[in-house]
PDB file of N, CA and C in Angstrom:
ATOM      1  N   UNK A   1      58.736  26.770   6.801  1.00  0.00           N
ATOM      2  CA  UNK A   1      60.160  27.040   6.677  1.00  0.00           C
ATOM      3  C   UNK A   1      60.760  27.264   8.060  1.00  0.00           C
ATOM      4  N   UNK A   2      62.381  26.965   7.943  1.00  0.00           N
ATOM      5  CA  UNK A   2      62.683  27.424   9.326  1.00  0.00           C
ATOM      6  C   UNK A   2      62.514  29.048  10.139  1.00  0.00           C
ATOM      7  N   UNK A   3      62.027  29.936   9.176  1.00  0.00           N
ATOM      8  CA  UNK A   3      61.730  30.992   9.823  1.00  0.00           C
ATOM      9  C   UNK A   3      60.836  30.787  10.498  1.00  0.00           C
ATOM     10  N   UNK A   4      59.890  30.547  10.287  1.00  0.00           N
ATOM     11  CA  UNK A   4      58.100  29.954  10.188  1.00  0.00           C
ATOM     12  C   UNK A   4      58.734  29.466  11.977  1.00  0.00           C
ATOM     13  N   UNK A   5      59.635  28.906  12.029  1.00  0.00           N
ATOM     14  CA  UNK A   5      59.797  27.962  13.679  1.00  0.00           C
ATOM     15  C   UNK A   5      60.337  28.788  14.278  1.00  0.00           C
ATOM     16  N   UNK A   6      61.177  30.014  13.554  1.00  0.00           N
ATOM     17  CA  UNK A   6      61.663  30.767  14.758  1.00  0.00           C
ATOM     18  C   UNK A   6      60.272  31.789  15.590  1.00  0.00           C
ATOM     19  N   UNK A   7      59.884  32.144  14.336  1.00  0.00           N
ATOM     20  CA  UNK A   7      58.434  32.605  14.518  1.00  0.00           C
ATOM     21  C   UNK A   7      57.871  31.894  16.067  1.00  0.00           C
ATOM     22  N   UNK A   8      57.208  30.998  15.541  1.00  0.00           N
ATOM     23  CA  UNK A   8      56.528  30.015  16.504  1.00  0.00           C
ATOM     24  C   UNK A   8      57.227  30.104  17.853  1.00  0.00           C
ATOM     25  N   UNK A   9      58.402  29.917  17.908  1.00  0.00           N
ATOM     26  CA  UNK A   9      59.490  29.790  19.280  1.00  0.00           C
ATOM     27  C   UNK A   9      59.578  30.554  20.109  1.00  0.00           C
ATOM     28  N   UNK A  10      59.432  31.860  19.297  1.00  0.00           N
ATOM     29  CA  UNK A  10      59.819  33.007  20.163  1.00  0.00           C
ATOM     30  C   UNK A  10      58.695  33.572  20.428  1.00  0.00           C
ATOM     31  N   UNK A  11      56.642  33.238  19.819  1.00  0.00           N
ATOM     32  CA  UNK A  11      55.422  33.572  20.457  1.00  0.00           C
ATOM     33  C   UNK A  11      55.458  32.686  21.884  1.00  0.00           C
ATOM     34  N   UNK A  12      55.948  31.199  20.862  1.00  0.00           N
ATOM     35  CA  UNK A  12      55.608  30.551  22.426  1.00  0.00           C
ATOM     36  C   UNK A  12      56.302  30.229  23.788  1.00  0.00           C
ATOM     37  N   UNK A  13      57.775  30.699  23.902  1.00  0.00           N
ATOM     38  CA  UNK A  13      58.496  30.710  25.045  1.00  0.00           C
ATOM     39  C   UNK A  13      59.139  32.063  25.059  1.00  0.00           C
ATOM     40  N   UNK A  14      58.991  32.120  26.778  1.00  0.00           N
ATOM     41  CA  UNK A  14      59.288  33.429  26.799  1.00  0.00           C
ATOM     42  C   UNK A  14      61.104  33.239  27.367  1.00  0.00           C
ATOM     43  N   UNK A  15      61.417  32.825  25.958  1.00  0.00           N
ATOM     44  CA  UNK A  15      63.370  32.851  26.461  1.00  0.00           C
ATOM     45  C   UNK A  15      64.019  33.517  24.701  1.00  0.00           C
ATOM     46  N   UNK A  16      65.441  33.759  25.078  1.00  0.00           N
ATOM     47  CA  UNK A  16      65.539  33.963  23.966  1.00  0.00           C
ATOM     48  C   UNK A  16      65.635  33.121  23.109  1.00  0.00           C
ATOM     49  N   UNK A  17      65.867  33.463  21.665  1.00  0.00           N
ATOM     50  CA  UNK A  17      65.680  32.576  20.561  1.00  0.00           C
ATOM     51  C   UNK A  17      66.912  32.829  19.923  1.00  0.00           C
ATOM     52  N   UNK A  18      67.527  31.760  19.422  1.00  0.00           N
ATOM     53  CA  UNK A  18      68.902  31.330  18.579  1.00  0.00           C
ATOM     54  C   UNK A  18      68.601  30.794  17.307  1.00  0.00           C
ATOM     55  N   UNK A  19      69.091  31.064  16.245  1.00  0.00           N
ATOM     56  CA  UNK A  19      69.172  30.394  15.546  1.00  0.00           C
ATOM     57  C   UNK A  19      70.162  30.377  14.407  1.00  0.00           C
ATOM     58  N   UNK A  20      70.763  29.087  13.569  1.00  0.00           N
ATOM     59  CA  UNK A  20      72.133  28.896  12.755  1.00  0.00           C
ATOM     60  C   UNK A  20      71.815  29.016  11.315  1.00  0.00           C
ATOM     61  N   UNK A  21      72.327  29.495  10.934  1.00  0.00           N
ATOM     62  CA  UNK A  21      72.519  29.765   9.412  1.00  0.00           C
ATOM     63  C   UNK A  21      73.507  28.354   8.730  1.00  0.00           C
ATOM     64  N   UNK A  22      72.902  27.543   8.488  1.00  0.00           N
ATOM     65  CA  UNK A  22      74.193  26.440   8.098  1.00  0.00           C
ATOM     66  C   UNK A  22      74.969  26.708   6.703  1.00  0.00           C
ATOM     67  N   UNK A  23      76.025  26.128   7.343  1.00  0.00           N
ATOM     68  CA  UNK A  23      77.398  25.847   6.231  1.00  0.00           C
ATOM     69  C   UNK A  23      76.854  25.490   4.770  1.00  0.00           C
ATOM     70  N   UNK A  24      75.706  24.288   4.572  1.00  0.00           N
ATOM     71  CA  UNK A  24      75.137  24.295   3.246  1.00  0.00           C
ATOM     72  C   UNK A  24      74.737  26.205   2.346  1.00  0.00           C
ATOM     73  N   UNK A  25      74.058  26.363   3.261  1.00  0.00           N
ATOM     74  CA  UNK A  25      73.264  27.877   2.817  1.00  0.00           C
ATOM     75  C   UNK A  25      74.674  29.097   2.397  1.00  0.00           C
ATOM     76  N   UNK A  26      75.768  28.879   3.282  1.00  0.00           N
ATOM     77  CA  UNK A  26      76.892  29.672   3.444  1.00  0.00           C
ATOM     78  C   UNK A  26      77.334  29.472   1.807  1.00  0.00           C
ATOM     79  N   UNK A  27      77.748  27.879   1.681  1.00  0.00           N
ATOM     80  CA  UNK A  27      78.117  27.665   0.440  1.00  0.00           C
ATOM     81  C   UNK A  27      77.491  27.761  -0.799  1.00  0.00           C
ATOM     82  N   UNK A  28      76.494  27.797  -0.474  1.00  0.00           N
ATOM     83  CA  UNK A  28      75.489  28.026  -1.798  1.00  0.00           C
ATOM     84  C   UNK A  28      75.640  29.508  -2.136  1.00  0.00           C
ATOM     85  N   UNK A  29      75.629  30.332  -1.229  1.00  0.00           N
ATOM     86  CA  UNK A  29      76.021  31.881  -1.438  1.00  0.00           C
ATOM     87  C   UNK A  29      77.242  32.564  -2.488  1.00  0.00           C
ATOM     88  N   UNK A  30      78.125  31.243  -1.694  1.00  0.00           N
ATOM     89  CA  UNK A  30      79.286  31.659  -1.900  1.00  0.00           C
ATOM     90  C   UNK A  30      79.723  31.651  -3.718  1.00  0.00           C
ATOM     91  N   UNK A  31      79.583  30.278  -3.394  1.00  0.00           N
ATOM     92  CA  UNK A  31      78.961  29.473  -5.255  1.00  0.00           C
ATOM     93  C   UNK A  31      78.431  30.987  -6.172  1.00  0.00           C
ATOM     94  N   UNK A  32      77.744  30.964  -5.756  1.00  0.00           N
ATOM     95  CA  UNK A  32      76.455  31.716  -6.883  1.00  0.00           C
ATOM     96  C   UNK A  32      77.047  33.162  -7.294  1.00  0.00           C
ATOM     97  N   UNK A  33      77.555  34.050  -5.805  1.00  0.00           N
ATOM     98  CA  UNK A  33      78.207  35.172  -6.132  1.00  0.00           C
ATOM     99  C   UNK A  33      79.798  35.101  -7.002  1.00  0.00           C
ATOM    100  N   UNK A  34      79.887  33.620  -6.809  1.00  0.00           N
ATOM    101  CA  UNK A  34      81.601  33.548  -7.647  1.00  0.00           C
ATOM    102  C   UNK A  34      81.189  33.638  -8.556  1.00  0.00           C
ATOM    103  N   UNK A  35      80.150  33.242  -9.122  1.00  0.00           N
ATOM    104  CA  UNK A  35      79.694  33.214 -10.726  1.00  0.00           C
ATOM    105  C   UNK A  35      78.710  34.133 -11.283  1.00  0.00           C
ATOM    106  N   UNK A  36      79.015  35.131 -10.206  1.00  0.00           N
ATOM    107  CA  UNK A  36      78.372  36.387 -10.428  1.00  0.00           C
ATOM    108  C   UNK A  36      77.042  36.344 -10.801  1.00  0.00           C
ATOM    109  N   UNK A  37      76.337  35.360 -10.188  1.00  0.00           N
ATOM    110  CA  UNK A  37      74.894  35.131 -10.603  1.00  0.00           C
ATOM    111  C   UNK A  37      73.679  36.263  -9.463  1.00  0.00           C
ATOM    112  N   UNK A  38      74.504  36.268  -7.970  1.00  0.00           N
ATOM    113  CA  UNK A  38      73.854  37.092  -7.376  1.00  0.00           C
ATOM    114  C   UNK A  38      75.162  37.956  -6.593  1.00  0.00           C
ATOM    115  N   UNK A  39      74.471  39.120  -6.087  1.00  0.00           N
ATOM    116  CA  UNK A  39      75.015  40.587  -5.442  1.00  0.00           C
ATOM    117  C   UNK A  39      75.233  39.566  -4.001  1.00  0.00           C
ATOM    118  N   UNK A  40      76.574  39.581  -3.674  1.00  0.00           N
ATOM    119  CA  UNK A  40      76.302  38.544  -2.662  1.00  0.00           C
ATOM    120  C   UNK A  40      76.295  39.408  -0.831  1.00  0.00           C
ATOM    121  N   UNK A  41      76.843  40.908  -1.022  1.00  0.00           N
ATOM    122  CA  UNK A  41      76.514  41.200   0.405  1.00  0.00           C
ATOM    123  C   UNK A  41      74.859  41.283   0.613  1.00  0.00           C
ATOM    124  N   UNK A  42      73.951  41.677  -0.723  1.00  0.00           N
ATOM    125  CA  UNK A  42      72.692  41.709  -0.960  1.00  0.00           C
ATOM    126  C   UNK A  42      71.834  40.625  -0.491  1.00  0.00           C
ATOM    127  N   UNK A  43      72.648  39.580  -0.552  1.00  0.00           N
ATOM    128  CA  UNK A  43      71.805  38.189  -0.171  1.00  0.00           C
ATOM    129  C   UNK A  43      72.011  38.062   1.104  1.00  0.00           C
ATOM    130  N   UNK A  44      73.434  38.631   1.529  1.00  0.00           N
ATOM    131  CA  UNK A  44      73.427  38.161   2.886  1.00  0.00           C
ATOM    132  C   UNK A  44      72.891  38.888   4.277  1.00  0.00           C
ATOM    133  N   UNK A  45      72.702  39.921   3.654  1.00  0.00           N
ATOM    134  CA  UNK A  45      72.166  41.287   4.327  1.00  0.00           C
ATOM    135  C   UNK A  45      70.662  40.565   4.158  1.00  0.00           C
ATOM    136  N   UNK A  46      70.055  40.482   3.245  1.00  0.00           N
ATOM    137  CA  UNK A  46      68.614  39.881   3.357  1.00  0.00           C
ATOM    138  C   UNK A  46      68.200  38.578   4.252  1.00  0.00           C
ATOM    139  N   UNK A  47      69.422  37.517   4.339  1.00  0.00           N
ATOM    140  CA  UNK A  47      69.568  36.292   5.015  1.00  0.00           C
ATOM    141  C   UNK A  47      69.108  36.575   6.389  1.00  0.00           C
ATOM    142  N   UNK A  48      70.316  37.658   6.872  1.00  0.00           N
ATOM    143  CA  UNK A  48      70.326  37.728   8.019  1.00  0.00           C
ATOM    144  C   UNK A  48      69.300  38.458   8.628  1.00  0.00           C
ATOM    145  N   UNK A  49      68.642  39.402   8.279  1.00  0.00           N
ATOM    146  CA  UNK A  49      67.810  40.303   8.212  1.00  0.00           C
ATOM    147  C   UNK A  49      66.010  39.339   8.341  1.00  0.00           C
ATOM    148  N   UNK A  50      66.356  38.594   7.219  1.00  0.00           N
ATOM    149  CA  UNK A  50      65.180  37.971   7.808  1.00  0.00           C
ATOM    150  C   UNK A  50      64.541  36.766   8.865  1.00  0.00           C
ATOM    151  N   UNK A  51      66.036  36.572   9.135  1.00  0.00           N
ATOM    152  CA  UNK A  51      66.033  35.480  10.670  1.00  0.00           C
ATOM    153  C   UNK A  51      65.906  36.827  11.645  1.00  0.00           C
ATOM    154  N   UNK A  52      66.518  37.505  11.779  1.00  0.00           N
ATOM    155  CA  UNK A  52      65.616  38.761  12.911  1.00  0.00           C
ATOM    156  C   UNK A  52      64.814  39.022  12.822  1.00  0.00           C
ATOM    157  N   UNK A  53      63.731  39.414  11.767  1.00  0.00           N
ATOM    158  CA  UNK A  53      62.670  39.828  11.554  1.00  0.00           C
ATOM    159  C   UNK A  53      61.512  38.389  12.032  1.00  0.00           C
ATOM    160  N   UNK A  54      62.103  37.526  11.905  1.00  0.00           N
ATOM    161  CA  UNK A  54      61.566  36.566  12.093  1.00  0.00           C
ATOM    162  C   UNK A  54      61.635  35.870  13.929  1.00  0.00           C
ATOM    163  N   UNK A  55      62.264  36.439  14.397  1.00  0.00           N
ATOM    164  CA  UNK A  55      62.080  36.672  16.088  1.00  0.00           C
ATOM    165  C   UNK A  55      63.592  35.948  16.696  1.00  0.00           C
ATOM    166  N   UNK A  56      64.512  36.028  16.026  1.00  0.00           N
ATOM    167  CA  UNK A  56      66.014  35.347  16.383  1.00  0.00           C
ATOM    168  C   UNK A  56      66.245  36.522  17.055  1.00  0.00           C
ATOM    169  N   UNK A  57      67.094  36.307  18.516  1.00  0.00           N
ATOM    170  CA  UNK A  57      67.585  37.175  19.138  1.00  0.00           C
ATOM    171  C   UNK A  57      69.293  36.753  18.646  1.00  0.00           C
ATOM    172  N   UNK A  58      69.436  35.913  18.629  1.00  0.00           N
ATOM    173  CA  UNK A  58      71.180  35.732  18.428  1.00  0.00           C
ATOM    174  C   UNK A  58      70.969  34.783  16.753  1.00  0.00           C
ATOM    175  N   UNK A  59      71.994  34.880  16.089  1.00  0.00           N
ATOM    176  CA  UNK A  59      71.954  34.017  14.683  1.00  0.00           C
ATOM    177  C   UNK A  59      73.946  33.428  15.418  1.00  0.00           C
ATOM    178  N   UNK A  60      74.055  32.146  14.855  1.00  0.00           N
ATOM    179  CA  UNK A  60      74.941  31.853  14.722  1.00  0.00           C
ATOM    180  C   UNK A  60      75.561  31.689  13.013  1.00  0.00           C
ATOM    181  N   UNK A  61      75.951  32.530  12.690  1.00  0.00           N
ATOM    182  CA  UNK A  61      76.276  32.227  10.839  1.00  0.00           C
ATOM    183  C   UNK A  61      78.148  32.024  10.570  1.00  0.00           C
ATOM    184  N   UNK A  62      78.213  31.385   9.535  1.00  0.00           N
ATOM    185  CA  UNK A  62      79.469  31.611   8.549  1.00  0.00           C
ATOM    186  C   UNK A  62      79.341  32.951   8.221  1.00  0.00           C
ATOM    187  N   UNK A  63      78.651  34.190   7.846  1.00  0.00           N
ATOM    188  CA  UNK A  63      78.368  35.292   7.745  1.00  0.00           C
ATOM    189  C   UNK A  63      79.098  36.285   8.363  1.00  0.00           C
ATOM    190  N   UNK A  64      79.115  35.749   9.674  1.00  0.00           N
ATOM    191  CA  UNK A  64      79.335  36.664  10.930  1.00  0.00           C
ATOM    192  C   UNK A  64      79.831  38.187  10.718  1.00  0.00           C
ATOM    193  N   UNK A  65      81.436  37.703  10.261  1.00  0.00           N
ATOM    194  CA  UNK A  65      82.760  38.629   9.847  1.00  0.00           C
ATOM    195  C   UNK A  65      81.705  39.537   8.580  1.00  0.00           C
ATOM    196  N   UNK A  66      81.112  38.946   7.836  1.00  0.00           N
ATOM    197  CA  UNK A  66      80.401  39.927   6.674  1.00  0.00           C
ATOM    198  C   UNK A  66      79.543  40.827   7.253  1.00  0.00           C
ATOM    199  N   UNK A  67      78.969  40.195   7.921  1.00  0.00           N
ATOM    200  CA  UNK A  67      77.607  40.534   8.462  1.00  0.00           C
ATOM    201  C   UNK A  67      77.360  42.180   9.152  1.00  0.00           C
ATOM    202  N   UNK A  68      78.620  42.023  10.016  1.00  0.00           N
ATOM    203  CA  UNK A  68      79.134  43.036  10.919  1.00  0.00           C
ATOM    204  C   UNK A  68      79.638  44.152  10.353  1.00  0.00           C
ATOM    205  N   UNK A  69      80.245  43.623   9.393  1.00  0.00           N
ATOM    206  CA  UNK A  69      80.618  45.041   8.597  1.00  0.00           C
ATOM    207  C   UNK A  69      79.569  45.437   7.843  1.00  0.00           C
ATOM    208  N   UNK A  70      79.017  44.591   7.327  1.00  0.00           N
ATOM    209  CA  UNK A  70      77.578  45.591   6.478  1.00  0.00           C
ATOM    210  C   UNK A  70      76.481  46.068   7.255  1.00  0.00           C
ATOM    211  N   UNK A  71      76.638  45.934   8.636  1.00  0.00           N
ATOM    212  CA  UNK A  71      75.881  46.729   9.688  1.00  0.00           C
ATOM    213  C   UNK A  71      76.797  47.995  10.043  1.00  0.00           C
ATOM    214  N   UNK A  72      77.878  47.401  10.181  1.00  0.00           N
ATOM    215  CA  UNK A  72      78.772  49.010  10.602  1.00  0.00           C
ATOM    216  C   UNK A  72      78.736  49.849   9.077  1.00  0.00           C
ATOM    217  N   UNK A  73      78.610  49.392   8.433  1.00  0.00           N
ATOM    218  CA  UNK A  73      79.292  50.287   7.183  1.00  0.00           C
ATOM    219  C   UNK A  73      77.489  50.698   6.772  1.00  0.00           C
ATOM    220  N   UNK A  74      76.810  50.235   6.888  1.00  0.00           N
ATOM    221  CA  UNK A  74      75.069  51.158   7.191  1.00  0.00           C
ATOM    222  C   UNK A  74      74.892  52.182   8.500  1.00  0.00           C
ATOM    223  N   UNK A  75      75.425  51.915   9.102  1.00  0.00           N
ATOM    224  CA  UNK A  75      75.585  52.974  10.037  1.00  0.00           C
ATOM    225  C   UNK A  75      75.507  54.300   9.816  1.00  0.00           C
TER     226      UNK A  75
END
């Protein structure tokens, strides 16, 4: 999976690591929580959460604006 490469990227060069959350994944989110199928700050908090955990120093996401507030508002 693409975690699996951020993984890999960031053992094997010593620079930082980026990585994008694409517009497909954004919309699929978006979809699913309109139809109340999933908790959608839940998914996205996990999204993002596991591209860091996974060795991303920066994420570029559609998220962003969400993202930030469900870090400030855990605070």
């Amino acid at each position: 999976s693409y975690l699996d490469l951020i993984a890999e990227a960031k053992k094997k060069f010593n620079v930082p690591v980026s990585a994008y959350s694409v517009s497909g994944e954004y919309a699929m989110v978006k979809a699913a929580a309109n139809q109340g199928w999933i908790k959608e700050d839940q998914i996205i908090n996990e999204i993002l959460h596991s591209i860091k955990r996974a060795g991303a120093d920066f994420i570029v996401t559609y998220f962003a604006k969400t993202g930030a507030r469900l870090i400030r508002d855990s605070s």
